[in-house]
PDB file of N, CA and C in Angstrom:
ATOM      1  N   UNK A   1       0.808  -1.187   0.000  1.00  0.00           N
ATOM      2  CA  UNK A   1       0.000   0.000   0.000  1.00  0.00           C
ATOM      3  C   UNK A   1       0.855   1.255   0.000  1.00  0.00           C
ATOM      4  N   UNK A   2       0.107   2.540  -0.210  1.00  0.00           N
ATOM      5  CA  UNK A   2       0.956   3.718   0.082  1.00  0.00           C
ATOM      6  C   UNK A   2       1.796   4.079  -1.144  1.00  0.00           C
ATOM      7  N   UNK A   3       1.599   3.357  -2.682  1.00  0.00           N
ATOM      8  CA  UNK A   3       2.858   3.713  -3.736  1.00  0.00           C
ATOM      9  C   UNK A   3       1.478   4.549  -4.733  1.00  0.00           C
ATOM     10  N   UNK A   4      -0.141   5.325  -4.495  1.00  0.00           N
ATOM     11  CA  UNK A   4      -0.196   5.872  -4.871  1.00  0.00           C
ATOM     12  C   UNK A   4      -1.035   5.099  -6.259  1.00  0.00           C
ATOM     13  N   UNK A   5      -1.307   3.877  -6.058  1.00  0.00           N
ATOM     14  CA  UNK A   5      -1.817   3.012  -6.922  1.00  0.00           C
ATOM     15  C   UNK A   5      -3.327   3.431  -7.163  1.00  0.00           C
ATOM     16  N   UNK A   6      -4.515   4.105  -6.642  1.00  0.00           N
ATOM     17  CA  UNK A   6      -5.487   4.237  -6.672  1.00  0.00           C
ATOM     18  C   UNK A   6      -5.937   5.488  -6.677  1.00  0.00           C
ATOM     19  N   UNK A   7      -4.725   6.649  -6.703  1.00  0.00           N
ATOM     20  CA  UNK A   7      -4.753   7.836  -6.623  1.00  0.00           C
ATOM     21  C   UNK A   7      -4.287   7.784  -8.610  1.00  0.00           C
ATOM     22  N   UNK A   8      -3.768   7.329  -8.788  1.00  0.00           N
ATOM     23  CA  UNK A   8      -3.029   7.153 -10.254  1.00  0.00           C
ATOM     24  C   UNK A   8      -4.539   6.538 -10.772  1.00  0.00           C
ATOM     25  N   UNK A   9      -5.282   5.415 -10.507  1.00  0.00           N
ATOM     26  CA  UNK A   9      -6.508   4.470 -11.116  1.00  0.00           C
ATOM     27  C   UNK A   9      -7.419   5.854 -11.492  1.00  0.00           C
ATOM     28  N   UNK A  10      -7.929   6.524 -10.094  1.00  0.00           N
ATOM     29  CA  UNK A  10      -8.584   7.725 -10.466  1.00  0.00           C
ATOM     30  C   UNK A  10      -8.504   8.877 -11.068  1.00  0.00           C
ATOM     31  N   UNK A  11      -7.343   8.882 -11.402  1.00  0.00           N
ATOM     32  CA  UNK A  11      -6.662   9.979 -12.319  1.00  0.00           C
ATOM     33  C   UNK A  11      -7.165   9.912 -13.717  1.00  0.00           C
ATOM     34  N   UNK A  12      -6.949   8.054 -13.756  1.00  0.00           N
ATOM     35  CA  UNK A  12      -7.131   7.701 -15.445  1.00  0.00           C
ATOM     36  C   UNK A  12      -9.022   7.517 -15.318  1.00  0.00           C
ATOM     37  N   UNK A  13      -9.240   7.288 -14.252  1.00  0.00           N
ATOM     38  CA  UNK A  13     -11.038   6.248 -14.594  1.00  0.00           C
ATOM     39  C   UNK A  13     -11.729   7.787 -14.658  1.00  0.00           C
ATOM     40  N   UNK A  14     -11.451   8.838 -14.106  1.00  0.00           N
ATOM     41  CA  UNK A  14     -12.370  10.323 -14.258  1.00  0.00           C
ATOM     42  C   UNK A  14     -11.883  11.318 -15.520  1.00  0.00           C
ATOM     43  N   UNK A  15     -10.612  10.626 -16.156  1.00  0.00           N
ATOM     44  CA  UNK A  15     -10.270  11.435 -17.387  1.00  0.00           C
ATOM     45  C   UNK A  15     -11.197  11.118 -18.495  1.00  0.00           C
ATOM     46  N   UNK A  16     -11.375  11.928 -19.188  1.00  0.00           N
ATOM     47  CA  UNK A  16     -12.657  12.883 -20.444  1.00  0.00           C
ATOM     48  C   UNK A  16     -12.467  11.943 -21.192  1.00  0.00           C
ATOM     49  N   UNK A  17     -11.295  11.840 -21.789  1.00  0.00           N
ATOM     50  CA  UNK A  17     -10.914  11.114 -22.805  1.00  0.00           C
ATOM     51  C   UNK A  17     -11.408   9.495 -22.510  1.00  0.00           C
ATOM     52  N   UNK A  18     -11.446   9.076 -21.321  1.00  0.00           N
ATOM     53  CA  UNK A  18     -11.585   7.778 -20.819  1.00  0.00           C
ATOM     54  C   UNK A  18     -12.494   7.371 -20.889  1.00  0.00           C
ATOM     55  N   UNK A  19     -12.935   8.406 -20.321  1.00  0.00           N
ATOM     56  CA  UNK A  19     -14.851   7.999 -20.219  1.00  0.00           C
ATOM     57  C   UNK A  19     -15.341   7.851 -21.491  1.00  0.00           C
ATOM     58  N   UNK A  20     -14.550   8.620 -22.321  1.00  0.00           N
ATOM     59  CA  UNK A  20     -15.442   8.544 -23.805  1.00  0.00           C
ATOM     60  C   UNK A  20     -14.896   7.365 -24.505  1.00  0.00           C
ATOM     61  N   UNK A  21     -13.695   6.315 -24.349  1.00  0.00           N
ATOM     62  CA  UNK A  21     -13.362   5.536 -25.148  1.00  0.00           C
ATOM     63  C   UNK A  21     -14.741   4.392 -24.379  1.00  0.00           C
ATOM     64  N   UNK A  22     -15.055   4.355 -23.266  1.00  0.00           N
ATOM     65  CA  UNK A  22     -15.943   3.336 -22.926  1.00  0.00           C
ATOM     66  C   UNK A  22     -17.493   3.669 -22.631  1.00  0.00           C
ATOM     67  N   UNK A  23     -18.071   2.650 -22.891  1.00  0.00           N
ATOM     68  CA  UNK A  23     -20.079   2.616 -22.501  1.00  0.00           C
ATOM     69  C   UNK A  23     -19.750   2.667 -20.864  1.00  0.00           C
ATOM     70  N   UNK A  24     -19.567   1.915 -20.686  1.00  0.00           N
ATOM     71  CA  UNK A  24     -20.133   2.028 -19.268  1.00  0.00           C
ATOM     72  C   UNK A  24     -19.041   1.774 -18.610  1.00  0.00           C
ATOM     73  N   UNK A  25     -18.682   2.638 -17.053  1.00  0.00           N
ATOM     74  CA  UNK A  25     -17.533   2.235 -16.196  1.00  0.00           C
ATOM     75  C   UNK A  25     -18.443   1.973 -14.628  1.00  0.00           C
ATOM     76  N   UNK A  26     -17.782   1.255 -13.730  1.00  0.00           N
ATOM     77  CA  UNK A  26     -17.877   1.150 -12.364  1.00  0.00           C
ATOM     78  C   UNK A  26     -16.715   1.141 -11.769  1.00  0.00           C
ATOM     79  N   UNK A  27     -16.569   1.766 -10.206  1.00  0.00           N
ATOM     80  CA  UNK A  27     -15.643   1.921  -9.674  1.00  0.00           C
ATOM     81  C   UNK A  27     -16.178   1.319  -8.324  1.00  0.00           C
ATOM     82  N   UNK A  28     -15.754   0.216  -7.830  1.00  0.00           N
ATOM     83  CA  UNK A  28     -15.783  -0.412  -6.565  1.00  0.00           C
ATOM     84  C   UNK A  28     -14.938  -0.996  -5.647  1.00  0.00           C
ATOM     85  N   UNK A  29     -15.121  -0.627  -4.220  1.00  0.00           N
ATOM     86  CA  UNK A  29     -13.730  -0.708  -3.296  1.00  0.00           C
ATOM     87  C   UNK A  29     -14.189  -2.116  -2.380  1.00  0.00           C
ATOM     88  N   UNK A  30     -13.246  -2.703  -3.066  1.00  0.00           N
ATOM     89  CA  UNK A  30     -13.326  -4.071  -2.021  1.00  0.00           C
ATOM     90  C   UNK A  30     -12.734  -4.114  -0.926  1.00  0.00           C
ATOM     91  N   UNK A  31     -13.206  -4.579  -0.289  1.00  0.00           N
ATOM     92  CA  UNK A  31     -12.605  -4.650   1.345  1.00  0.00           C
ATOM     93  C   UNK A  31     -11.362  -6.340   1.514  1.00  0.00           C
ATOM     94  N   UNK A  32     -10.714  -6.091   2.663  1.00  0.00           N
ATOM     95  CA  UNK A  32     -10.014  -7.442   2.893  1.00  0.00           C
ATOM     96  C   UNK A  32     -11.078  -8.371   2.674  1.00  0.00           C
ATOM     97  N   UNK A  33     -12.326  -8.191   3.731  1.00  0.00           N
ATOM     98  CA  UNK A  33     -12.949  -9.107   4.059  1.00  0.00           C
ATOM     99  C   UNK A  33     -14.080  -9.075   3.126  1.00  0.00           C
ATOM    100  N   UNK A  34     -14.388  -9.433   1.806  1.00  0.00           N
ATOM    101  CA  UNK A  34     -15.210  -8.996   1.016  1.00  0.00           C
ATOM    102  C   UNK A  34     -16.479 -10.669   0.474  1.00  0.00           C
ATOM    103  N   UNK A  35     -17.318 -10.349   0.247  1.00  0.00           N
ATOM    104  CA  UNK A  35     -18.280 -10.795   0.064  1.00  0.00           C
ATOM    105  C   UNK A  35     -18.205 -10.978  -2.030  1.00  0.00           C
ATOM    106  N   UNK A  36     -18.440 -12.389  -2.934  1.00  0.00           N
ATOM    107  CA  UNK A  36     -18.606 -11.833  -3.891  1.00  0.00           C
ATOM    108  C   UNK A  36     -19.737 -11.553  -4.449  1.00  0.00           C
ATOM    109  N   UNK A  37     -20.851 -12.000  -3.885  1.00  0.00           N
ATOM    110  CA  UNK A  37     -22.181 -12.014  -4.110  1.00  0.00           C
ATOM    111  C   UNK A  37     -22.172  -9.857  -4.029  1.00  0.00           C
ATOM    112  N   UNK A  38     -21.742  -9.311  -2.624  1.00  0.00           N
ATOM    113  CA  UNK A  38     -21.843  -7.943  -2.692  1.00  0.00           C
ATOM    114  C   UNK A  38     -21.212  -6.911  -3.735  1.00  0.00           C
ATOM    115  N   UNK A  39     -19.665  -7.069  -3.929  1.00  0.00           N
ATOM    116  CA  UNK A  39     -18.959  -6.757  -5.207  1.00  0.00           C
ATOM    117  C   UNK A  39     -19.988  -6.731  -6.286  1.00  0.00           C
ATOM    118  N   UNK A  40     -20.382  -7.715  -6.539  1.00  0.00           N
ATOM    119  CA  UNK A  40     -21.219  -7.612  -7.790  1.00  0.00           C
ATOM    120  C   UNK A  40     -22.672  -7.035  -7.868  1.00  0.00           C
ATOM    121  N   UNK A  41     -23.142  -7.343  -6.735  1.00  0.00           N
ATOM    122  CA  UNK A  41     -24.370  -6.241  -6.515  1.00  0.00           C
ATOM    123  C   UNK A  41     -24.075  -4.666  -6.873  1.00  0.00           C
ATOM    124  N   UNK A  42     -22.472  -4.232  -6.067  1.00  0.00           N
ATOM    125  CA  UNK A  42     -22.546  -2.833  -6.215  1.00  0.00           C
ATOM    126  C   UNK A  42     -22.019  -2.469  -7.346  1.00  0.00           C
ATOM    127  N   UNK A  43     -21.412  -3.581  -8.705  1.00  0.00           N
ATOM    128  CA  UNK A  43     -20.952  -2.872  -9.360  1.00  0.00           C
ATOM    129  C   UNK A  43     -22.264  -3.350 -10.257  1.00  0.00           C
ATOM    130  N   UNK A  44     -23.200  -4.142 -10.261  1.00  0.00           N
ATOM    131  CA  UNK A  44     -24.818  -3.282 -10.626  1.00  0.00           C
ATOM    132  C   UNK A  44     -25.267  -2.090 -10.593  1.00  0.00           C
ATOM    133  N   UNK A  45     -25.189  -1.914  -9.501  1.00  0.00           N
ATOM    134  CA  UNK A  45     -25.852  -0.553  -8.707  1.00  0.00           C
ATOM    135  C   UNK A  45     -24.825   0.599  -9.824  1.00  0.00           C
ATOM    136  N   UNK A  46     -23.721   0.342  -9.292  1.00  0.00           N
ATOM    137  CA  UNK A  46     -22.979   1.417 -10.440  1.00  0.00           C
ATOM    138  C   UNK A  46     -23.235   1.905 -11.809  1.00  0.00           C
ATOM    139  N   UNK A  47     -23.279   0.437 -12.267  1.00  0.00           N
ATOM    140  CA  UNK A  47     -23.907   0.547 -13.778  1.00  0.00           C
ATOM    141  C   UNK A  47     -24.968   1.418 -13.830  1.00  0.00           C
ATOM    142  N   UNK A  48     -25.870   0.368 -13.352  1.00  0.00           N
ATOM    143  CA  UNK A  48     -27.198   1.026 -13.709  1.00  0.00           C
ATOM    144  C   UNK A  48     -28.008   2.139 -12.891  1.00  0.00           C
ATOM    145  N   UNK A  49     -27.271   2.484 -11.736  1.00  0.00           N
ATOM    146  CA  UNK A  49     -27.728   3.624 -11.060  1.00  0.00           C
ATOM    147  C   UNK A  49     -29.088   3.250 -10.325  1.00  0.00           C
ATOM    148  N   UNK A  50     -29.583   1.940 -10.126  1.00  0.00           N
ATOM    149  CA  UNK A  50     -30.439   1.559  -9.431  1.00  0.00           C
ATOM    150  C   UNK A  50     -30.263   0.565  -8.441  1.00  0.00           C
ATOM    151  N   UNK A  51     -30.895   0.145  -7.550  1.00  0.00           N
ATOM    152  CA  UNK A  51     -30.625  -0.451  -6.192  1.00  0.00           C
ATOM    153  C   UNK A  51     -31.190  -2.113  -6.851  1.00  0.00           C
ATOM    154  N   UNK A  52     -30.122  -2.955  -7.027  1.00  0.00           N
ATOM    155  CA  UNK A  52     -30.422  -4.555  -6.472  1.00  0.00           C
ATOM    156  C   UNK A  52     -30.288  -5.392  -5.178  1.00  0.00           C
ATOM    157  N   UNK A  53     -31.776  -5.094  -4.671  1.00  0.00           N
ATOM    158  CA  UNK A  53     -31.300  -5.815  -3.576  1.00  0.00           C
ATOM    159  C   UNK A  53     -32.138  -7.560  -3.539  1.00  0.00           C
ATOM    160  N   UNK A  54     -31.923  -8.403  -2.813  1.00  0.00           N
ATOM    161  CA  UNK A  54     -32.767  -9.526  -2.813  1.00  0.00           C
ATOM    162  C   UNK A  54     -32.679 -10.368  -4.041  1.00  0.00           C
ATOM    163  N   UNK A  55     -31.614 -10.291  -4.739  1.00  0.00           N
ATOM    164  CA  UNK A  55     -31.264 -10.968  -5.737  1.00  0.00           C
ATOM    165  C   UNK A  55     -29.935 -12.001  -5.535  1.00  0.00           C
ATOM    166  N   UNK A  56     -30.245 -13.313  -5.955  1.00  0.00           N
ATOM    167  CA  UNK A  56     -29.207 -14.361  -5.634  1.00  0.00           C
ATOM    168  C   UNK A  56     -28.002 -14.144  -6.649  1.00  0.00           C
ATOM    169  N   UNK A  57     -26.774 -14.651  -6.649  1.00  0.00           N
ATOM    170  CA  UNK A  57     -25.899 -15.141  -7.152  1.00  0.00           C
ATOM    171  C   UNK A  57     -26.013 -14.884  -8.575  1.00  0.00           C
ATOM    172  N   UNK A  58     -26.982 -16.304  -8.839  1.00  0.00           N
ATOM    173  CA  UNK A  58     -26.940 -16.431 -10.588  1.00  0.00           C
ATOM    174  C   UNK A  58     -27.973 -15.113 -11.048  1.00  0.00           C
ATOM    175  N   UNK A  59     -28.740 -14.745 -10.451  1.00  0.00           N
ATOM    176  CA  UNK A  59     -29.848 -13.930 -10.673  1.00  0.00           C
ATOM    177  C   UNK A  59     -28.547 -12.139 -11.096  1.00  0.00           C
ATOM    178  N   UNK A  60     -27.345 -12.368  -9.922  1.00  0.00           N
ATOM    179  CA  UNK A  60     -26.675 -10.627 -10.624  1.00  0.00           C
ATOM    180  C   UNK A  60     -25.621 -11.237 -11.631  1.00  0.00           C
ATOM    181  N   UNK A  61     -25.497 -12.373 -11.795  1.00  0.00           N
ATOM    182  CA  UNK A  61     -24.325 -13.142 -12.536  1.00  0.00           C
ATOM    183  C   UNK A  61     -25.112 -12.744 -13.863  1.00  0.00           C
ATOM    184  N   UNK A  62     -26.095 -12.929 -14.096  1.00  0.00           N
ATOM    185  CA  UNK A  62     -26.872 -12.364 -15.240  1.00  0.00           C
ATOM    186  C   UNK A  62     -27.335 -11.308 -15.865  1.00  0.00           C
ATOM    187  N   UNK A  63     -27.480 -10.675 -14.601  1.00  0.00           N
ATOM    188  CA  UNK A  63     -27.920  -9.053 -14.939  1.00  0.00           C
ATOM    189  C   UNK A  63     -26.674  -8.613 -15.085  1.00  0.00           C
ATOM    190  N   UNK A  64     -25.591  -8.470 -14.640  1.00  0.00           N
ATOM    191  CA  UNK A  64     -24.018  -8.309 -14.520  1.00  0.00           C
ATOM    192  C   UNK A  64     -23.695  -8.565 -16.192  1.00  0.00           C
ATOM    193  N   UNK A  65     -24.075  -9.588 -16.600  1.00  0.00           N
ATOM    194  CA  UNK A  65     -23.892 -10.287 -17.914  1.00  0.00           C
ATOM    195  C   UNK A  65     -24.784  -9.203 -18.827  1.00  0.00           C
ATOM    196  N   UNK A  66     -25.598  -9.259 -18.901  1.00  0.00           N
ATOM    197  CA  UNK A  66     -26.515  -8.421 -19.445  1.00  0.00           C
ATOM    198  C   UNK A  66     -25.989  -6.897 -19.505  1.00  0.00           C
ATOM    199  N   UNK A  67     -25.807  -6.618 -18.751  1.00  0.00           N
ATOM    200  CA  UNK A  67     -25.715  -5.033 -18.606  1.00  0.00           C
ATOM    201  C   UNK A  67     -24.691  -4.928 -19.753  1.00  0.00           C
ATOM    202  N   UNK A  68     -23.214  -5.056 -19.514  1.00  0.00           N
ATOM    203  CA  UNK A  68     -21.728  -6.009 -20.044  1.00  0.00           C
ATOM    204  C   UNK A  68     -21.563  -5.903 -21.837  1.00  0.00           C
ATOM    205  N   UNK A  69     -22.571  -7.256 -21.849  1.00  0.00           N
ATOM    206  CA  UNK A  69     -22.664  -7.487 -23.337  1.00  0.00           C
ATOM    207  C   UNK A  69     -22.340  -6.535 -24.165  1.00  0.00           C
ATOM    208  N   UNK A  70     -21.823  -6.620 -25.259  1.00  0.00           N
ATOM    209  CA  UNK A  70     -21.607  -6.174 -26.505  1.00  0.00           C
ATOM    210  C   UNK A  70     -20.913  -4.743 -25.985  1.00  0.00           C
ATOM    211  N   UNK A  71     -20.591  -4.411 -24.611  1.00  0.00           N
ATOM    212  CA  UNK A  71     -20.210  -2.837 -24.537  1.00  0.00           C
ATOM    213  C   UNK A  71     -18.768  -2.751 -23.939  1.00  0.00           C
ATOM    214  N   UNK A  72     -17.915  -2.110 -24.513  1.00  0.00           N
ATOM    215  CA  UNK A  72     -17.128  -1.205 -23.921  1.00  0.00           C
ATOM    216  C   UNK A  72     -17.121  -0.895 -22.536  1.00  0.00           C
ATOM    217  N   UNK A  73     -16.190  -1.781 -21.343  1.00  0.00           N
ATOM    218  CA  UNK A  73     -16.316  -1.408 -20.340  1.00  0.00           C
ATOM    219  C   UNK A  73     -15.033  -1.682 -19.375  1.00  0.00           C
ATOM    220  N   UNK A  74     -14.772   0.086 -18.232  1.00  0.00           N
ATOM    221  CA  UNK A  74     -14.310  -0.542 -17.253  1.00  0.00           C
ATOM    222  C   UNK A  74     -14.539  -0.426 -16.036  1.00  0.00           C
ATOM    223  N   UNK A  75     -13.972  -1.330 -15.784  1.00  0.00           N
ATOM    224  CA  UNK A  75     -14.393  -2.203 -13.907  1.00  0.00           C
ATOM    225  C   UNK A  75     -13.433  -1.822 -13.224  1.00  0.00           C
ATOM    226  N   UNK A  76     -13.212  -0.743 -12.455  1.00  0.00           N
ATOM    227  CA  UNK A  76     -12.054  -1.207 -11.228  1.00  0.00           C
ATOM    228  C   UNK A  76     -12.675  -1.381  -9.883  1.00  0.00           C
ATOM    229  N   UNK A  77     -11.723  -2.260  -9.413  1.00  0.00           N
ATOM    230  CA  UNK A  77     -12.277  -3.123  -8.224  1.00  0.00           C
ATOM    231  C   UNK A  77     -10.934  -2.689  -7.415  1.00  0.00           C
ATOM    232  N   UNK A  78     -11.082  -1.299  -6.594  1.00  0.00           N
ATOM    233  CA  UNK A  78     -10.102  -0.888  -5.892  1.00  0.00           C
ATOM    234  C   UNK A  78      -9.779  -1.610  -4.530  1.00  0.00           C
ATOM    235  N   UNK A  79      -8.878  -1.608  -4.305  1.00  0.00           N
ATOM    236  CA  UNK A  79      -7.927  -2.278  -2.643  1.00  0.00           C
ATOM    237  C   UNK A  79      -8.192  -3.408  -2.810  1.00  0.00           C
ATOM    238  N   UNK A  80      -8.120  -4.031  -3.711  1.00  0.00           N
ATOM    239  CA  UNK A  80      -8.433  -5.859  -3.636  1.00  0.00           C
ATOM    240  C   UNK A  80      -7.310  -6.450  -2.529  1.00  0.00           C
ATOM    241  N   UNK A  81      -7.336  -7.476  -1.922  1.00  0.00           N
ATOM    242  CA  UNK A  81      -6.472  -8.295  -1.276  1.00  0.00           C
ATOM    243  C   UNK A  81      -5.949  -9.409  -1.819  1.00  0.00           C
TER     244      UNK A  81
END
């Protein structure tokens, strides 16, 4: 930690130019202790700017899929362990 790795990620994921080479971006901070069922809920929520809650596994594995398809996209999944 501490070399500035996520200060550099946000530099590039909020630049003009960036945003415009891709459809859709999410930015999500994983914890040590992280859940993957949640990760993927919130980088739903990101996408689509609406709340999934009460949805299983395969149920955001799909919508996740769906959203995805055919588009231009990036994912960062900050502080991973």
């Amino acid at each position: 930690g501490g070399r500035g790795k996520t200060t550099l990620a946000q530099l590039l994921y909020n630049d003009g130019q960036v945003k415009e080479h891709f459809d859709t971006n999410a930015w999500v901070c994983v914890s040590e202790q992280y859940e993957a069922l949640r990760v993927i809920q919130t980088l739903i929520e990101e996408i689509t700017k609406k709340p999934c809650d009460n949805l299983g596994m395969n149920s955001l594995e799909v919508q996740l899929s769906e959203q995805l398809m055919g588009k231009r996209f990036l994912l960062v999944l900050d502080d991973v362990w």
